[in-house]
PDB file of N, CA and C in Angstrom:
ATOM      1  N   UNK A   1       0.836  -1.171   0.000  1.00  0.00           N
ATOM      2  CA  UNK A   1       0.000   0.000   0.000  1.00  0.00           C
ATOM      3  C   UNK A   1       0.891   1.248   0.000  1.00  0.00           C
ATOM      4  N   UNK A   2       0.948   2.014  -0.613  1.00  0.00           N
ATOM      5  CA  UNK A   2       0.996   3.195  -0.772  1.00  0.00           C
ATOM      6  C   UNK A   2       0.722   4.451  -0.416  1.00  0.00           C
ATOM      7  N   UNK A   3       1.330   4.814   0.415  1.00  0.00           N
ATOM      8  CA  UNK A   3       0.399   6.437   1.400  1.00  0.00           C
ATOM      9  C   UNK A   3       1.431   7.801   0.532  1.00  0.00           C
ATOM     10  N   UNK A   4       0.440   8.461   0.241  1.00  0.00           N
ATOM     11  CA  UNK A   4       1.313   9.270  -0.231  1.00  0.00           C
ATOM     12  C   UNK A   4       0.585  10.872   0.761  1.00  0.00           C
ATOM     13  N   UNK A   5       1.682  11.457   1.125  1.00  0.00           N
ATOM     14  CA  UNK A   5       1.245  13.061   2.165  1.00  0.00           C
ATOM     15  C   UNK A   5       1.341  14.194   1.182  1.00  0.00           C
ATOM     16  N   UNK A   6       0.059  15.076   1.467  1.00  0.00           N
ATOM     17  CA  UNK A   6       0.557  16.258   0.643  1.00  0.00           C
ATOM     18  C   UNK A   6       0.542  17.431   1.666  1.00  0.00           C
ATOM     19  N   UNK A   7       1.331  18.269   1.616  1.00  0.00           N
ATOM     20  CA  UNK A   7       1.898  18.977   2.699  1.00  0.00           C
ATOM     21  C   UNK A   7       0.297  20.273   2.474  1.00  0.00           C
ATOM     22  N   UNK A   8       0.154  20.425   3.786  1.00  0.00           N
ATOM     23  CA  UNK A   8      -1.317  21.150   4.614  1.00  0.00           C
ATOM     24  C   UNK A   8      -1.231  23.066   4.812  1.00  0.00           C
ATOM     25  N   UNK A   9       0.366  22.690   4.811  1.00  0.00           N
ATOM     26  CA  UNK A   9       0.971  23.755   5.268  1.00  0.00           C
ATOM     27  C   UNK A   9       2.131  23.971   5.322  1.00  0.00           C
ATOM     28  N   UNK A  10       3.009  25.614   5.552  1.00  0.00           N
ATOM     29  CA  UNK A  10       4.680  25.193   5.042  1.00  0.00           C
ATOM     30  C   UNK A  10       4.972  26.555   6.086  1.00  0.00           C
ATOM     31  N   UNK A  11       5.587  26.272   7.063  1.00  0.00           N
ATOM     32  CA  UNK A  11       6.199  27.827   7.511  1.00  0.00           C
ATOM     33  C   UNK A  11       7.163  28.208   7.667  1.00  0.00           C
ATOM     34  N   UNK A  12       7.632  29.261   7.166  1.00  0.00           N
ATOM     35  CA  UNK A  12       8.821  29.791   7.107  1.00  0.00           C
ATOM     36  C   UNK A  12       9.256  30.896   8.361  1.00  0.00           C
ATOM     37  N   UNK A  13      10.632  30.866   8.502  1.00  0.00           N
ATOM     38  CA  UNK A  13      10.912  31.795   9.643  1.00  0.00           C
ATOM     39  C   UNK A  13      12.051  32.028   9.635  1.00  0.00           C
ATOM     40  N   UNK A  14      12.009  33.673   9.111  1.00  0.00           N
ATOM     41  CA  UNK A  14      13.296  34.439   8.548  1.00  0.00           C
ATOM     42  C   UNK A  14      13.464  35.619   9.091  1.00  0.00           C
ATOM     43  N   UNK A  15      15.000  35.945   9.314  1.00  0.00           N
ATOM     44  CA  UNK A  15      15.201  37.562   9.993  1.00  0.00           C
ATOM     45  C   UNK A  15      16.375  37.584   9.092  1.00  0.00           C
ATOM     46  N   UNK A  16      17.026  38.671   9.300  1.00  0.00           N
ATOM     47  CA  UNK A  16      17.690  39.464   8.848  1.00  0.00           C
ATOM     48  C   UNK A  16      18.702  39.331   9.638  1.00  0.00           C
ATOM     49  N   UNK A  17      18.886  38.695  10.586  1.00  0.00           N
ATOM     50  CA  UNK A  17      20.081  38.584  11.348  1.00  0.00           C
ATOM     51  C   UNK A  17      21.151  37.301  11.112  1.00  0.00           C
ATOM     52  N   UNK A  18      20.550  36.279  10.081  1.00  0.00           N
ATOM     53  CA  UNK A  18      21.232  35.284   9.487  1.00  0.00           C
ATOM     54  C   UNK A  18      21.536  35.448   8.304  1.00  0.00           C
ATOM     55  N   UNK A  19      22.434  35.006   7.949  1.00  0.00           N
ATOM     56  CA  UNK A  19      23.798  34.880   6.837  1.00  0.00           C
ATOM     57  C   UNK A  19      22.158  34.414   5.579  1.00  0.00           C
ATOM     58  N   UNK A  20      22.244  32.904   5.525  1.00  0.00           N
ATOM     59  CA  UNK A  20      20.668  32.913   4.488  1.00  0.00           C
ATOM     60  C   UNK A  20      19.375  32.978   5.056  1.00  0.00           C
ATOM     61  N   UNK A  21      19.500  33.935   5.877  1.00  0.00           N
ATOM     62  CA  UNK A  21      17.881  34.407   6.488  1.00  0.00           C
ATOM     63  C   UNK A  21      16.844  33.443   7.027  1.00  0.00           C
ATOM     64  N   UNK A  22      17.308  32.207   7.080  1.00  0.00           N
ATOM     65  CA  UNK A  22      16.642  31.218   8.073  1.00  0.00           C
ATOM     66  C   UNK A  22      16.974  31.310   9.289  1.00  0.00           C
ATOM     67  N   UNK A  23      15.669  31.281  10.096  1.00  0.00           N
ATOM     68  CA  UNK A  23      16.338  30.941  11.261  1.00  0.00           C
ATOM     69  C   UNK A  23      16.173  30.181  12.452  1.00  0.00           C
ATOM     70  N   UNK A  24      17.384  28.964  12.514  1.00  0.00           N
ATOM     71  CA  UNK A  24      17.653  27.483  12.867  1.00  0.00           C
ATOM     72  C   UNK A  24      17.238  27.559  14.415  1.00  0.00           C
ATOM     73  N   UNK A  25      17.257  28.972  15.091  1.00  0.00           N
ATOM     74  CA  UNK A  25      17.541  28.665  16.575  1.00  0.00           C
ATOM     75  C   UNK A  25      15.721  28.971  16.744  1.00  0.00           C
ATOM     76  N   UNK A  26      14.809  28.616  16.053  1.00  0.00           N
ATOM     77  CA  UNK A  26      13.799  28.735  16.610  1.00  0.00           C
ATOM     78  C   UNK A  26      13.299  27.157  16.124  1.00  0.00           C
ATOM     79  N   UNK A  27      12.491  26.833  16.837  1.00  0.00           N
ATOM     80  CA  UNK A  27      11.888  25.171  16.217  1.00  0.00           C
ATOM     81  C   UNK A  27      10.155  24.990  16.861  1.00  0.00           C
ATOM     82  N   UNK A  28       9.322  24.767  15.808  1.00  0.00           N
ATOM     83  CA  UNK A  28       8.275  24.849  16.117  1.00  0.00           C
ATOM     84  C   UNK A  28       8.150  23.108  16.473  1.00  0.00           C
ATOM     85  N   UNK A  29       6.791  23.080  17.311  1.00  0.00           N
ATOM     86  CA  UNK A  29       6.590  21.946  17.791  1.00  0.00           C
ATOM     87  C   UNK A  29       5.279  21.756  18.691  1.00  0.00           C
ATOM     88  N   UNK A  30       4.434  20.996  17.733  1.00  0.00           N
ATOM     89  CA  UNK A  30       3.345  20.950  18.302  1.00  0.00           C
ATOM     90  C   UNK A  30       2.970  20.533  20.033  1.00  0.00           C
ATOM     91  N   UNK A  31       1.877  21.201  20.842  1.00  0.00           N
ATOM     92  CA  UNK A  31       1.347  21.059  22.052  1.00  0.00           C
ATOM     93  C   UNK A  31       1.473  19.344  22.359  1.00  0.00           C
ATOM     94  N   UNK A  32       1.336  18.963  23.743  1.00  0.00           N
ATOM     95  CA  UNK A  32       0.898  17.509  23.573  1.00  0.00           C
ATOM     96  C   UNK A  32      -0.421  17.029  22.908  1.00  0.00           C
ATOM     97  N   UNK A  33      -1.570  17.605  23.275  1.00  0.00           N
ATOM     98  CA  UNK A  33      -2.735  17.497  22.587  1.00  0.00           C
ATOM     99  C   UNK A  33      -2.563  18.266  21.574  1.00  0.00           C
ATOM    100  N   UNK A  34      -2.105  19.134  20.676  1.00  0.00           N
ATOM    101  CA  UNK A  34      -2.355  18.935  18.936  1.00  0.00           C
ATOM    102  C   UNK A  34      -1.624  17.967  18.927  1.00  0.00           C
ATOM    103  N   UNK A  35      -0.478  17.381  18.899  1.00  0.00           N
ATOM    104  CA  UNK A  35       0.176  16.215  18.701  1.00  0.00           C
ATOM    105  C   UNK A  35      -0.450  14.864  18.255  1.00  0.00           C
ATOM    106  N   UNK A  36      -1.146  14.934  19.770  1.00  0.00           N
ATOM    107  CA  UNK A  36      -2.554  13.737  19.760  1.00  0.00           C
ATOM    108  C   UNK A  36      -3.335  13.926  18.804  1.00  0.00           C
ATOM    109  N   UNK A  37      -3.666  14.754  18.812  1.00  0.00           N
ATOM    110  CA  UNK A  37      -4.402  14.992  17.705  1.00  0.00           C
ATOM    111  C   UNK A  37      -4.672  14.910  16.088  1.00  0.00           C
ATOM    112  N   UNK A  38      -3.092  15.162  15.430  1.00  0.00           N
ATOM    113  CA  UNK A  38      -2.356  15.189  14.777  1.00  0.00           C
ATOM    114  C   UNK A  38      -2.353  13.962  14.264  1.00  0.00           C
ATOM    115  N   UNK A  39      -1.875  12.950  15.699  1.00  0.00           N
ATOM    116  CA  UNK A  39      -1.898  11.514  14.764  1.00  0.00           C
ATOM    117  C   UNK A  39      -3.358  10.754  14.807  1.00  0.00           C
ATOM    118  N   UNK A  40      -4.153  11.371  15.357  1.00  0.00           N
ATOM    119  CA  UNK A  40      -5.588  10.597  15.538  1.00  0.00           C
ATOM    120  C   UNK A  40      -5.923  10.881  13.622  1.00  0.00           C
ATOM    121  N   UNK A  41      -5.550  12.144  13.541  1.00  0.00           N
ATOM    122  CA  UNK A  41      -5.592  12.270  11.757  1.00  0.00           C
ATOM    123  C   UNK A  41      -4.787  12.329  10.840  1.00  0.00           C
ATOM    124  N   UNK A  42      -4.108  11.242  11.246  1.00  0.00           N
ATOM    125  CA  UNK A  42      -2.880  10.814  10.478  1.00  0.00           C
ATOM    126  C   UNK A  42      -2.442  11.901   9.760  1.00  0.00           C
ATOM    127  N   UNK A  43      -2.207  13.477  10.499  1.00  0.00           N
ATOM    128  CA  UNK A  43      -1.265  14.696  10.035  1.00  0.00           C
ATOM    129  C   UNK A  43       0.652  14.739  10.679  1.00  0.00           C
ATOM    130  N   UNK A  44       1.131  14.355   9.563  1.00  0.00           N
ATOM    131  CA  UNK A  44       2.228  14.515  10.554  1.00  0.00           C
ATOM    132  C   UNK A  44       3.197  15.927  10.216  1.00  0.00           C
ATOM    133  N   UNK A  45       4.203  16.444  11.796  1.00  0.00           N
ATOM    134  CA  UNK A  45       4.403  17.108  11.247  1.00  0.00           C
ATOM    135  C   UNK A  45       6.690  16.964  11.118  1.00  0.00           C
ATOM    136  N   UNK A  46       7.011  17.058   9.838  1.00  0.00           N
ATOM    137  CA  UNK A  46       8.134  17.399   9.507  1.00  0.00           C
ATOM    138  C   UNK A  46       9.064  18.955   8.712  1.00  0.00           C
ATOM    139  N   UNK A  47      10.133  18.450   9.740  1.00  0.00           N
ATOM    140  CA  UNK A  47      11.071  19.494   9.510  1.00  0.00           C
ATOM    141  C   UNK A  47      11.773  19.203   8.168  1.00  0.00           C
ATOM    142  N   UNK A  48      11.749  20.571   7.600  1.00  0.00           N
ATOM    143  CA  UNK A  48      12.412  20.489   6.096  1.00  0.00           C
ATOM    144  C   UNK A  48      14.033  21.409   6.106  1.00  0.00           C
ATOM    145  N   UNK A  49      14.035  21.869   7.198  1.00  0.00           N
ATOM    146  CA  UNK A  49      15.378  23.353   7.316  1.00  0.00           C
ATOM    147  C   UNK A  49      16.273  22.057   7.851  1.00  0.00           C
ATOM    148  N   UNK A  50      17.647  22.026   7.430  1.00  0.00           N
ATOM    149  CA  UNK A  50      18.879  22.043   8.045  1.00  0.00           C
ATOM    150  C   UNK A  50      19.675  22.999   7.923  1.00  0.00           C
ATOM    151  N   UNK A  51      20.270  23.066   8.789  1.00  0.00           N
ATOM    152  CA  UNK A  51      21.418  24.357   8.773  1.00  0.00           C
ATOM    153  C   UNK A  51      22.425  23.490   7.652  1.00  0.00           C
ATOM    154  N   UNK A  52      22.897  24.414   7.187  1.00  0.00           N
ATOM    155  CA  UNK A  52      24.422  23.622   6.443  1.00  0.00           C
ATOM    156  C   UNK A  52      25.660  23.548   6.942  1.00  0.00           C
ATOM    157  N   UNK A  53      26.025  24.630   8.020  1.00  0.00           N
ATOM    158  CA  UNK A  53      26.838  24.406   8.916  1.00  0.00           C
ATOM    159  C   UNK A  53      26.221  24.226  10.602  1.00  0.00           C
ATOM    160  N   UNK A  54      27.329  23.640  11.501  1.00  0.00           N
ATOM    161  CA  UNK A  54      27.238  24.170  12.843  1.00  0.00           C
ATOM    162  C   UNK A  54      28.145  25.282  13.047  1.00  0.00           C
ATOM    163  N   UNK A  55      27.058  25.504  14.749  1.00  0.00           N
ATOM    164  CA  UNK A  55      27.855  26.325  14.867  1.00  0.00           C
ATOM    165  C   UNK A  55      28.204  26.248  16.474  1.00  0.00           C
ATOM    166  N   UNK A  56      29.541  26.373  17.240  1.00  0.00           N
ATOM    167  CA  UNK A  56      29.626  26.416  18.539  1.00  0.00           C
ATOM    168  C   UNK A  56      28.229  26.545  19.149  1.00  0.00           C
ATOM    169  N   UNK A  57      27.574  27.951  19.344  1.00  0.00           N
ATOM    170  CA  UNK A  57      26.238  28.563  20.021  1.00  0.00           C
ATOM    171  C   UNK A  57      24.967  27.806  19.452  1.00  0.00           C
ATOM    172  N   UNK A  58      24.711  27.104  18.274  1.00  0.00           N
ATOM    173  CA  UNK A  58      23.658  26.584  17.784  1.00  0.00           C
ATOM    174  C   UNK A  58      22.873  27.442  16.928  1.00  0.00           C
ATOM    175  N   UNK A  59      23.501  28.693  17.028  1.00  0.00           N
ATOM    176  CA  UNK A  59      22.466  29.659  16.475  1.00  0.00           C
ATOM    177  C   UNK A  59      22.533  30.008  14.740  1.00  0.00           C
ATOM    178  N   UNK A  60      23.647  29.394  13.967  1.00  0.00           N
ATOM    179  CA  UNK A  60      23.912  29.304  12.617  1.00  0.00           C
ATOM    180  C   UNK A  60      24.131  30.613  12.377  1.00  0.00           C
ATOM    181  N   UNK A  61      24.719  31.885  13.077  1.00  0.00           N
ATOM    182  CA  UNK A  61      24.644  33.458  12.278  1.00  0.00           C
ATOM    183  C   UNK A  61      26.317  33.407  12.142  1.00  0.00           C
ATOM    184  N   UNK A  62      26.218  34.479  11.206  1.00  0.00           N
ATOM    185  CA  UNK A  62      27.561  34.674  11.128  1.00  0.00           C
ATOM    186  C   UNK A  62      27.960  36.057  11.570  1.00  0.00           C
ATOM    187  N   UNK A  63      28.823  36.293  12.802  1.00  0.00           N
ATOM    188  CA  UNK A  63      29.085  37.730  12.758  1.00  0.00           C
ATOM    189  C   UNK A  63      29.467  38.989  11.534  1.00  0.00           C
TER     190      UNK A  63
END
């Protein structure tokens, strides 16, 4: 069987204070109950951002 997901929704989160304007040091993440919820309707949710580098602080900027 075959499940195929089509994405519900897409959010982006950008400042001006990163090198490519993503920004890594924030991470969304659903409540415990949306969670529950979430999988009661087989919505799942995935991360699409990697940073391309690390960085010591985690925060990916470049002075």
């Amino acid at each position: 069987m075959d499940i195929n997901y089509l994405p519900l929704l897409k959010i982006q989160l950008q400042h001006d204070y990163y090198a490519d304007g993503n920004c890594p040091a924030v991470k969304l993440v659903p409540s415990p109950i949306t969670a529950r919820i979430m999988q009661q309707m087989d919505i799942r949710s995935v991360e699409r951002y990697r940073p391309k580098r690390s960085y010591p602080d985690g925060c990916g900027a470049t002075p």
